[in-house]
Protein backbone atom coordinates (compact mmCIF):
# COMPACT_ATOMS: atom_id res chain seq x y z
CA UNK A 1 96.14 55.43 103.18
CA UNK A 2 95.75 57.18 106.40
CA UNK A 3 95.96 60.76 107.03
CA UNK A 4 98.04 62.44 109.62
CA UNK A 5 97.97 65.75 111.18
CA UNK A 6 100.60 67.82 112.01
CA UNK A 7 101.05 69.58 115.61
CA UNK A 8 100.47 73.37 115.35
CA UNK A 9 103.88 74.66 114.62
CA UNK A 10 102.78 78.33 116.67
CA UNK A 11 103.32 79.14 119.60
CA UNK A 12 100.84 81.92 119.85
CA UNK A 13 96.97 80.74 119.68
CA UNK A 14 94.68 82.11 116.64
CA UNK A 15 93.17 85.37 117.46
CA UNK A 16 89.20 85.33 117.95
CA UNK A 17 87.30 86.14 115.11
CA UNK A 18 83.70 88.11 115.24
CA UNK A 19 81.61 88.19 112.55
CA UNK A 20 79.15 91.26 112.03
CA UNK A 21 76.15 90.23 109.62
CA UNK A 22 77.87 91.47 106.19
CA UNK A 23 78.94 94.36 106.83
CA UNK A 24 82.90 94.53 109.22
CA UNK A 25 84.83 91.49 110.59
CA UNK A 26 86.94 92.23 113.90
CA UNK A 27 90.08 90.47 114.89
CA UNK A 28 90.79 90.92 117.95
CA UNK A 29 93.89 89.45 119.87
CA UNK A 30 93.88 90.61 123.98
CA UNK A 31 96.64 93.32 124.51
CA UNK A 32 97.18 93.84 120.56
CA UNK A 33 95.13 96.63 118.58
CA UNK A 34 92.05 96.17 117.10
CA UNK A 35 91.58 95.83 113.51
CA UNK A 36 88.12 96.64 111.83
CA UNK A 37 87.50 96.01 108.12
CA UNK A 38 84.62 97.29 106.36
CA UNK A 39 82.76 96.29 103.73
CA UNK A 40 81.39 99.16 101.36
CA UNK A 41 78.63 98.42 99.35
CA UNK A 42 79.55 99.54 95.29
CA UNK A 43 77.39 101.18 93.00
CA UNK A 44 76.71 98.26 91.10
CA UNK A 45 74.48 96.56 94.12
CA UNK A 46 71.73 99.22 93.85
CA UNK A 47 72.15 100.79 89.81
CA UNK A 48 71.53 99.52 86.37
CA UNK A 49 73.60 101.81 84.74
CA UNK A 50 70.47 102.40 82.60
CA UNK A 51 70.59 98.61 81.13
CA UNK A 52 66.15 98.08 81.97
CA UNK A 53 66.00 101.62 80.05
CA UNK A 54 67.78 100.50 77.18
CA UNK A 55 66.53 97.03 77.44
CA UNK A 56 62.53 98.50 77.17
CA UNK A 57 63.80 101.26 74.42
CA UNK A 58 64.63 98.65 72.34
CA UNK A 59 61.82 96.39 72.75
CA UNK A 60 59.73 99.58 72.37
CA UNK A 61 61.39 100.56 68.69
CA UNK A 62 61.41 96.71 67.80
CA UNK A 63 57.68 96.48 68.38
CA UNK A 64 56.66 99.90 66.90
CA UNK A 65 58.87 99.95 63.95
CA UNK A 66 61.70 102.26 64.81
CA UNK A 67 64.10 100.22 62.97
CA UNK A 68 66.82 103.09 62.51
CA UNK A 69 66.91 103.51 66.29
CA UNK A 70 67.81 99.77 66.86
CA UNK A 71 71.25 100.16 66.27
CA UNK A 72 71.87 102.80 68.83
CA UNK A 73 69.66 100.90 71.37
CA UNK A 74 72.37 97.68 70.93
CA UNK A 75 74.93 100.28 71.70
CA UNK A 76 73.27 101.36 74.64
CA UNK A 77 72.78 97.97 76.19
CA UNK A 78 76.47 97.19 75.46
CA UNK A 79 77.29 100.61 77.02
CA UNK A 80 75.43 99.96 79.93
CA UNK A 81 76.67 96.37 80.58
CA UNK A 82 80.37 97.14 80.35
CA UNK A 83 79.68 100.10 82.90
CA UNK A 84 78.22 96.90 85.49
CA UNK A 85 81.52 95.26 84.82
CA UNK A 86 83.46 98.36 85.60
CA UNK A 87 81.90 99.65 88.77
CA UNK A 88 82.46 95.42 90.08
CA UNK A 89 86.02 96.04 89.27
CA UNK A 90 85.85 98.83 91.48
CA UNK A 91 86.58 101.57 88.70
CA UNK A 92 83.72 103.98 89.93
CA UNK A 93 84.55 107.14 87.76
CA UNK A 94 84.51 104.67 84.01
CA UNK A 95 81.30 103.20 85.16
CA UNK A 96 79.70 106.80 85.49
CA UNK A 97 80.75 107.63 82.18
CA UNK A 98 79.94 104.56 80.40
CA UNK A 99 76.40 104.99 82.22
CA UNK A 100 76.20 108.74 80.76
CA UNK A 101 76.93 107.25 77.29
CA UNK A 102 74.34 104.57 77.37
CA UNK A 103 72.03 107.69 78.89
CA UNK A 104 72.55 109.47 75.75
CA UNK A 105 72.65 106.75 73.10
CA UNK A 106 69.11 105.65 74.69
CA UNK A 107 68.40 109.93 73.99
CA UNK A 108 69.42 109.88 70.65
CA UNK A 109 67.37 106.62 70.07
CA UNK A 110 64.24 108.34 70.95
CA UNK A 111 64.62 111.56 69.47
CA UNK A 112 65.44 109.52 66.48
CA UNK A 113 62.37 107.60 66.74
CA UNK A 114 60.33 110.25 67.22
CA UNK A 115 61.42 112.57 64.45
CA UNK A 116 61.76 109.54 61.42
């Protein structure tokens, strides 16, 4: 079975294409406008939404016996984790608050663990 190509069907030739190392990609045709497109980094390439707190919280209350505190520190890491997935969907404002809850479940875990 041999392939076969088909002849370009447009009359016009592909605009060029320039590449800018990650961050915009230009198209630019001669005589047309320019179009720039930009590529915005999102919170979730530089924050943990507090997961390494609540990840060391509860390794610290597993180790040390703060077994009450546990339950709050698999909240926060849940918390935490679903504010990642939010802030990649683009949802900036949900990820911000789902960080603020895992920010005070991991509070209430240690004020728990320090006062039982």
């Amino acid at each position: 079975m041999a392939y076969q190509t088909l002849p370009n069907q447009d009359p016009y030739p592909p605009p060029s294409y320039q590449m800018q190392v990650g961050y915009s990609a230009t198209a630019h045709e001669p005589g047309a406008p320019q179009v720039v497109i930009n590529h915005q980094t999102t919170p979730a390439d530089n924050d943990d939404y507090n997961w390494t707190m609540s990840c060391i919280m509860m390794l610290f209350c597993f180790i040390c016996g703060g077994w009450l505190a546990l339950p709050l520190n698999f909240m926060a890491i849940g918390m935490s984790s679903s504010a990642k997935d939010a802030a990649r969907r683009g949802d900036a404002a949900l990820a911000q608050r789902k960080a603020m809850y895992a920010l005070l479940l991991n509070a209430t875990a240690v004020i728990l663990f320090v006062y039982i």
